[in-house]
Protein backbone atom coordinates (compact mmCIF):
# COMPACT_ATOMS: atom_id res chain seq x y z
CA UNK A 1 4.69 -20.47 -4.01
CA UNK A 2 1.80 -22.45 -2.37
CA UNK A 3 3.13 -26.02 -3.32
CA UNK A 4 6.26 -26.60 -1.21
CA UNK A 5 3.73 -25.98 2.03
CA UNK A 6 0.64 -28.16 1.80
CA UNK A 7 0.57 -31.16 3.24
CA UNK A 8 -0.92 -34.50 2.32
CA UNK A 9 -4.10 -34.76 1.87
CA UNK A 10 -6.58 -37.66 3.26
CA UNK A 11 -9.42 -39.50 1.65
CA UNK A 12 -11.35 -40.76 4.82
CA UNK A 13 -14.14 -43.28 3.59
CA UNK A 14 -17.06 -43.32 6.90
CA UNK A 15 -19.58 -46.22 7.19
CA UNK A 16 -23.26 -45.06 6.68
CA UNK A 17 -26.24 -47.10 7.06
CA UNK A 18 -27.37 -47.25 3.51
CA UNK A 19 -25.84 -48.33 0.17
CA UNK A 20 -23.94 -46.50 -0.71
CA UNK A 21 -20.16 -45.39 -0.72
CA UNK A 22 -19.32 -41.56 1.67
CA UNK A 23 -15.73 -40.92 1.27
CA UNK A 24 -14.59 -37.38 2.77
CA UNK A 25 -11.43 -35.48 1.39
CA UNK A 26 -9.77 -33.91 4.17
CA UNK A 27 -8.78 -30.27 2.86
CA UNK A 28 -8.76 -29.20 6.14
CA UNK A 29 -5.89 -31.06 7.00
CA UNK A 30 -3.53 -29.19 3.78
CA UNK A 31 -2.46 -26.29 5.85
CA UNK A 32 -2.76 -25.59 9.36
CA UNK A 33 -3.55 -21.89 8.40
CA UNK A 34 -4.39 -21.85 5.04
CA UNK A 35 -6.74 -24.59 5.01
CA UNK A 36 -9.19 -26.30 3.02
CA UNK A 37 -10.47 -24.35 -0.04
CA UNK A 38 -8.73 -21.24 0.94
CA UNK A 39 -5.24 -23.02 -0.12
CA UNK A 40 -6.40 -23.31 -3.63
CA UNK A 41 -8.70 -20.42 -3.43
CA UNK A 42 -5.17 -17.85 -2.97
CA UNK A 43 -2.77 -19.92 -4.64
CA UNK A 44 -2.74 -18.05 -8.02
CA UNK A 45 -3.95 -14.85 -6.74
CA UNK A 46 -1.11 -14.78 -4.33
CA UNK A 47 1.01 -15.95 -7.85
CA UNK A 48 -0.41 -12.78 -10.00
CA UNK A 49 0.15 -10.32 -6.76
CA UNK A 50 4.07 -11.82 -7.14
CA UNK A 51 4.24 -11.62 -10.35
CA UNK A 52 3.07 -8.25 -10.58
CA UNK A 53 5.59 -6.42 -8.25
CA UNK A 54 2.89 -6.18 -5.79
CA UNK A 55 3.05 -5.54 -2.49
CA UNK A 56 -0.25 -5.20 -0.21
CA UNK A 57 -3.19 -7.53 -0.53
CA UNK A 58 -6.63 -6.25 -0.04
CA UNK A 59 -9.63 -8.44 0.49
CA UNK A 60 -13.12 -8.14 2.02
CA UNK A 61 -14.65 -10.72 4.90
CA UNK A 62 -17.22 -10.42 7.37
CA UNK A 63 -16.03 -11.12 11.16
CA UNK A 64 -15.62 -15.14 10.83
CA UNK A 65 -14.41 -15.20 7.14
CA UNK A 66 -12.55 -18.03 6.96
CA UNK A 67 -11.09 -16.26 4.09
CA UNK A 68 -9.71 -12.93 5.96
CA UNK A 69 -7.88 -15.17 8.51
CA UNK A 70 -6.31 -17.45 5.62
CA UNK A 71 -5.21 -14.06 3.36
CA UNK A 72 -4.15 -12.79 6.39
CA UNK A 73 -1.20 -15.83 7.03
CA UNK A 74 -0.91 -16.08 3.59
CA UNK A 75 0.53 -12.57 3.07
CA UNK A 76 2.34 -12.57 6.20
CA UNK A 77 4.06 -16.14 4.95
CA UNK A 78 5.15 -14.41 1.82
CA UNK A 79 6.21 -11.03 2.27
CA UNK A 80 3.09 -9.10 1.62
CA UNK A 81 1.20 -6.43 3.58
CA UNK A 82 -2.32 -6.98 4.06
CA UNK A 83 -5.68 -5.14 4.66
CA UNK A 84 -8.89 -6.54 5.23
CA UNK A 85 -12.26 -4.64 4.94
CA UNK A 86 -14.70 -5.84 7.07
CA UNK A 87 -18.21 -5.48 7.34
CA UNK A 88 -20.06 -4.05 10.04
CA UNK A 89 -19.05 -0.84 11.38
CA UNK A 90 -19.91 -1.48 14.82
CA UNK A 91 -17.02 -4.10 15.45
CA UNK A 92 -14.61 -0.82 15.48
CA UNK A 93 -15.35 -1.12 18.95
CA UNK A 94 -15.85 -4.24 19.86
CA UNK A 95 -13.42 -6.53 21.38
CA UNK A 96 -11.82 -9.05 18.32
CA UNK A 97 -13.61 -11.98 18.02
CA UNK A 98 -10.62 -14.93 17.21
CA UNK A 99 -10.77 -14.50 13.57
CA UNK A 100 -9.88 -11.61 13.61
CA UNK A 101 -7.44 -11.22 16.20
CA UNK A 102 -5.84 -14.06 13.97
CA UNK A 103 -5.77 -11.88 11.61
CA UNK A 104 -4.53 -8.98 13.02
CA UNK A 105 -1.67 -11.02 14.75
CA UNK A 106 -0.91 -11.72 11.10
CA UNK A 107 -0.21 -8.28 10.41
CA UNK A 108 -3.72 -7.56 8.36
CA UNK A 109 -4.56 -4.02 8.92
CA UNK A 110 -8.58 -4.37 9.85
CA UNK A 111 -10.86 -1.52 8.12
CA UNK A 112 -14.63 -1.74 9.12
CA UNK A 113 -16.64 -0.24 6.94
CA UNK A 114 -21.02 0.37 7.20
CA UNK A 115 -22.82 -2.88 5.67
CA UNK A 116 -24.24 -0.25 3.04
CA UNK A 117 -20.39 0.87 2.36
CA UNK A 118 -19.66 -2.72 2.16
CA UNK A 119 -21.91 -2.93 -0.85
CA UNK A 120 -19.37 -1.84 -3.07
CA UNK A 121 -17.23 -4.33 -2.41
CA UNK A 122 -17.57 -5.11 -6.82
CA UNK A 123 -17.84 -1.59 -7.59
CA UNK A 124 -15.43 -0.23 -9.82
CA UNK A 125 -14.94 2.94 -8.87
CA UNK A 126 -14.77 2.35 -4.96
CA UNK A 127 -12.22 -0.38 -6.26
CA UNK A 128 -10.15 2.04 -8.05
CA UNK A 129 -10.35 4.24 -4.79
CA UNK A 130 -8.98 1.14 -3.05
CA UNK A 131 -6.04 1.10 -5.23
CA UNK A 132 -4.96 4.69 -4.75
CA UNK A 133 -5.46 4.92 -1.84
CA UNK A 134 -3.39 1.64 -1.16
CA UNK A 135 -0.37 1.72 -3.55
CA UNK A 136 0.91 -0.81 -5.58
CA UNK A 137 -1.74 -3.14 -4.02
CA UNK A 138 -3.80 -6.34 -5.35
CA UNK A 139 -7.60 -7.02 -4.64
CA UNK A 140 -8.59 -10.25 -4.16
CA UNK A 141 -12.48 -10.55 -3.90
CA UNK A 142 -14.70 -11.34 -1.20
CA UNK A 143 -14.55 -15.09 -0.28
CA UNK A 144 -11.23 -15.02 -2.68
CA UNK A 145 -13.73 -15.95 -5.39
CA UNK A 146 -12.32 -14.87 -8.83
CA UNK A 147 -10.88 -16.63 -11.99
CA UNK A 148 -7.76 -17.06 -10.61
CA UNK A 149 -9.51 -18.89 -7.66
CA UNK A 150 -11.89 -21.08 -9.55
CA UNK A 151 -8.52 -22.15 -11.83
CA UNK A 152 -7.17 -23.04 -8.24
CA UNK A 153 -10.14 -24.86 -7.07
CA UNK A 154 -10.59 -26.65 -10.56
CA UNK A 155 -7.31 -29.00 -8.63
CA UNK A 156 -8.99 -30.09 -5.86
CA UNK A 157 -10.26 -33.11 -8.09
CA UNK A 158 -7.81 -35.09 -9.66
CA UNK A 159 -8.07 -37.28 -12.80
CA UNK A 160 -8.59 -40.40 -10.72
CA UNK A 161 -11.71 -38.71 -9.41
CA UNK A 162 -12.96 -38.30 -12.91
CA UNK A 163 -13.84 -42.02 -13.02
CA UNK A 164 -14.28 -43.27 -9.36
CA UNK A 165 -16.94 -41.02 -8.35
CA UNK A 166 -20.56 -40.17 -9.04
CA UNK A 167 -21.62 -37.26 -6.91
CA UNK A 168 -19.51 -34.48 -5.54
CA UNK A 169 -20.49 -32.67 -2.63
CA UNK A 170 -19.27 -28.61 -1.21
CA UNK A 171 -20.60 -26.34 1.26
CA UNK A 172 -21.51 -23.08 -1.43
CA UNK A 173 -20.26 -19.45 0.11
CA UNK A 174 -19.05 -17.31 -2.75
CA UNK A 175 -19.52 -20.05 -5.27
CA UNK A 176 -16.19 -19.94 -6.37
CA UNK A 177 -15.52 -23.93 -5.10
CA UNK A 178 -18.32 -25.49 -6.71
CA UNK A 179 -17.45 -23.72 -9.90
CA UNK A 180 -13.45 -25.24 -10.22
CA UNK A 181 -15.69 -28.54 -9.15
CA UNK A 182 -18.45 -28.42 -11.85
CA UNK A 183 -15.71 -27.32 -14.15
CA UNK A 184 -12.81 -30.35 -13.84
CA UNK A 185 -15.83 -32.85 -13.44
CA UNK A 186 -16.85 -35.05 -16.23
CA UNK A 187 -20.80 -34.76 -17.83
CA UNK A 188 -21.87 -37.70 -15.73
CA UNK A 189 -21.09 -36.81 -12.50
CA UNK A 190 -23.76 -34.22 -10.55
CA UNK A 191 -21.90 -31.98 -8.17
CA UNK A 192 -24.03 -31.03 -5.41
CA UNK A 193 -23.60 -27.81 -3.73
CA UNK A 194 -24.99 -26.34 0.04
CA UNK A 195 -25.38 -23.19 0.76
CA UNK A 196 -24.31 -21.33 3.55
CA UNK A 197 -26.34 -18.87 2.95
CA UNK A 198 -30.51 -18.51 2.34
CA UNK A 199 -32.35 -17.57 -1.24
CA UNK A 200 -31.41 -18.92 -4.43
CA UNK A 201 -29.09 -15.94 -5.62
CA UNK A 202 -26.28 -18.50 -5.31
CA UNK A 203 -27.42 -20.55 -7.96
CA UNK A 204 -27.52 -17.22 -10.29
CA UNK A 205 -24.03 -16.53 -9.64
CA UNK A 206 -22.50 -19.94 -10.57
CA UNK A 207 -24.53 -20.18 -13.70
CA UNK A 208 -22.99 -16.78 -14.70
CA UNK A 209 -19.09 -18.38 -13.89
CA UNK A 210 -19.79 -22.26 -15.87
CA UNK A 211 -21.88 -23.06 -18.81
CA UNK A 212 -22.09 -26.65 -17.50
CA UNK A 213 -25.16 -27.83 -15.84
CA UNK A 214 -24.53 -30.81 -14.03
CA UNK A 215 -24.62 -29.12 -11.11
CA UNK A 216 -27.43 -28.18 -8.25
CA UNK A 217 -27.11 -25.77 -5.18
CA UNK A 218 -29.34 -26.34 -2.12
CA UNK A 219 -30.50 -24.04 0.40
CA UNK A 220 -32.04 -26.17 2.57
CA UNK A 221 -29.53 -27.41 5.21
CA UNK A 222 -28.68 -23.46 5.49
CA UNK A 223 -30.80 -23.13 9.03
CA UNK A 224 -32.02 -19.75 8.63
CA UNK A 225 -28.91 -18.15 6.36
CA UNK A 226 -25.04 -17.39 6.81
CA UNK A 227 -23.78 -18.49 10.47
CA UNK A 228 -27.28 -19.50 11.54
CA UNK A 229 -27.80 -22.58 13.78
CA UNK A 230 -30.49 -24.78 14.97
CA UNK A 231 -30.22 -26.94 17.86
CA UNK A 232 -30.55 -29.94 15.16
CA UNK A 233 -27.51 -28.92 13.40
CA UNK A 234 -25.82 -28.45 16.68
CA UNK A 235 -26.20 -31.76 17.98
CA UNK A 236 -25.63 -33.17 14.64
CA UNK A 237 -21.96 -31.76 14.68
CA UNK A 238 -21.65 -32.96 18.42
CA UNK A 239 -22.88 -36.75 17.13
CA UNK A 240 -20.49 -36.95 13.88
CA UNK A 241 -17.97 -35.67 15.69
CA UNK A 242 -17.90 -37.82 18.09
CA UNK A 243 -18.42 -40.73 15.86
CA UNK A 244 -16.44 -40.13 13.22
CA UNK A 245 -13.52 -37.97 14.73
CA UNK A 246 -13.57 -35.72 12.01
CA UNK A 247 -14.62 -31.50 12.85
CA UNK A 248 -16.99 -29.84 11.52
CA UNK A 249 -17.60 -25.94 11.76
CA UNK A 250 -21.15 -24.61 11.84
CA UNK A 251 -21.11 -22.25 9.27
CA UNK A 252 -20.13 -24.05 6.25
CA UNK A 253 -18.97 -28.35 6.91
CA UNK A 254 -21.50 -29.09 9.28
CA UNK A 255 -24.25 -28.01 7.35
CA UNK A 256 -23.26 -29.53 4.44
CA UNK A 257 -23.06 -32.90 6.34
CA UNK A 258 -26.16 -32.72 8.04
CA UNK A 259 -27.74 -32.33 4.81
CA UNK A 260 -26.25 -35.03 3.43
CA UNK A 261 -27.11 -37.23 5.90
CA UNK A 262 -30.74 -36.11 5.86
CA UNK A 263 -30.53 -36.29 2.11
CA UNK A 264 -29.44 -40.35 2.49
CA UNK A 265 -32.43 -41.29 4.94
CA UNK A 266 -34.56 -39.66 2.32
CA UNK A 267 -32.91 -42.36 -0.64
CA UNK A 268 -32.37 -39.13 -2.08
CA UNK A 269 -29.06 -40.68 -4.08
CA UNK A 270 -29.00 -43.82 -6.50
CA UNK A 271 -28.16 -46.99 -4.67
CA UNK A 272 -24.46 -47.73 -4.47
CA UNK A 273 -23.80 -44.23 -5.40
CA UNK A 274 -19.94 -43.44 -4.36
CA UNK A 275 -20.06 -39.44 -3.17
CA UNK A 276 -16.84 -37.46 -2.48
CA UNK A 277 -17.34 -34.85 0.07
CA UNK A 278 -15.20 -31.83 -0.03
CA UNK A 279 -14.68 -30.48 3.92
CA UNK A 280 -13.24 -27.27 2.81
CA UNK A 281 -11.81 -26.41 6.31
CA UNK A 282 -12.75 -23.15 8.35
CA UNK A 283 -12.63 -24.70 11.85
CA UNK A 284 -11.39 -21.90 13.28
CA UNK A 285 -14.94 -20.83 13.03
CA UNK A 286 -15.90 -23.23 15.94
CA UNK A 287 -14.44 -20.28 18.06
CA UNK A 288 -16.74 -18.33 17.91
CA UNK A 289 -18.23 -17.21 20.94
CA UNK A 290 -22.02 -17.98 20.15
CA UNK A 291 -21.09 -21.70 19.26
CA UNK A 292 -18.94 -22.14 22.43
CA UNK A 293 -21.44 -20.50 24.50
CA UNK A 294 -24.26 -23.06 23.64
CA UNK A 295 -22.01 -25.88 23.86
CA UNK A 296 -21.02 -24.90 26.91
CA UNK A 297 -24.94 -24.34 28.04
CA UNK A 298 -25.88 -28.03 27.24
CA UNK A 299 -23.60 -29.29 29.82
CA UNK A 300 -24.45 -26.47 32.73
């Protein structure tokens, strides 16, 4: 279902000034749409929902999940209805931001629901609600995080990668990523997650989903929690962009990158350590209004 539309995917190595070897795999470059970690992320939920005669998709996203806008193509691409419950009330009447006018143009039915109504996103019962209420419909989770997703994501390394690199590197959301990561990688390699988010309940959530512990989340680089900036972070994503021609979104890549980088001047990795980076898309997240509005400031 997924295969016959992704597209090739890059391995783009970029020069640092230390020793050590920063190659970047481009998942942002697999789908136009459905890009980056959301490809694998849907791929066998999308499967399941086919499988299963289904016929409406229902997932949850706040207003610049990367996620809603990717479930959104992906169920208009194959046939499915889609609804997306989104948090914050308040946005009912407010004019779409462009995630989710991308979504809606999709065809995803938008529901916003109260932040405390949103809580029960995992609860059982206001799942089973969901399902009567929608017929014949499939839930994926929030952030598409689930086992079928973490199978998914368990592909973004190949066997090759087993042996040719030491330290594997994802921005953390859901945790769903760095859990198909720590799970196809090998005993000696340390994946390194950064979180999008602030607090440590991240690192909770993955050790409930792998009972492998080569692995380490950071909160660090996450500039105050989810969709936060700093004007550091900012111009860091304005520098390695225009060094490196490669984008980076603030909410998830660019923070991962500028910790990395501020993790290298630190000697923080072994010398002549080779480290994959995993840009797991989202750029459509650079339109959101606040980060156009400061770029825009720094040049008035």
């Amino acid at each position: 279902m997924f295969s016959h539309i992704a597209q090739d995917i890059i391995d783009q190595r970029i020069i640092v000034d230390a020793p050590i070897q920063l190659t970047i795999r481009r998942l942002d470059q697999i789908h136009p749409q459905i890009s980056g970690n959301k490809f694998y992320k849907l791929k066998y939920n999308f499967l399941a929902a086919q499988q299963q005669g289904k016929t409406t998709i229902i997932t949850f996203g706040g207003a610049y999940s990367n996620h809603i806008a990717a479930t959104a193509y992906a169920a208009h691409l194959f046939g499915f209805q889609s609804i997306g419950i989104i948090r914050g009330e308040e946005l009912a009447s407010q004019p779409l931001n462009p995630t989710l006018a991308t979504a809606q143009q999709f065809g995803m039915q938008l529901n916003f629901i109260s932040r405390k109504q949103y809580r029960l996103k995992d609860d059982a019962g206001y799942l089973t609600t969901l399902t009567t209420q929608y017929s014949n419909s499939y839930i994926i989770p929030e952030g598409g995080t689930n086992h079928l997703a973490i199978q998914g994501c368990r592909e973004i390394l190949s066997k090759d990668d087993l042996n040719h690199y030491d330290v594997i590197c994802c921005a953390v959301g859901t945790g769903g990523t760095i859990t198909g990561l720590i799970e196809s990688s090998t005993s000696l390699q340390q994946i390194l997650g950064f979180s999008a988010l602030k607090g440590d309940f991240l690192s909770a959530d993955v050790a409930h989903m792998t009972q492998k512990t080569n692995w380490k989340i950071l909160d660090d680089y996450c500039c105050g929690g989810y969709a936060k900036t700093t004007p550091e972070l900012l111009q860091f994503i304005e520098n390695f962009e225009k060094k490196y021609q490669i984008s980076l979104e603030h909410i998830y890549t660019g923070k991962m990158l500028f910790g990395i980088f501020d993790l290298i001047t630190q000697n923080y990795f072994r010398k002549n350590s080779r480290i994959l980076v995993i840009h797991s898309g989202g750029l459509q997240g650079k339109s959101s209004p606040f980060i156009i509005a400061k770029r825009h400031s720094k040049t008035e």
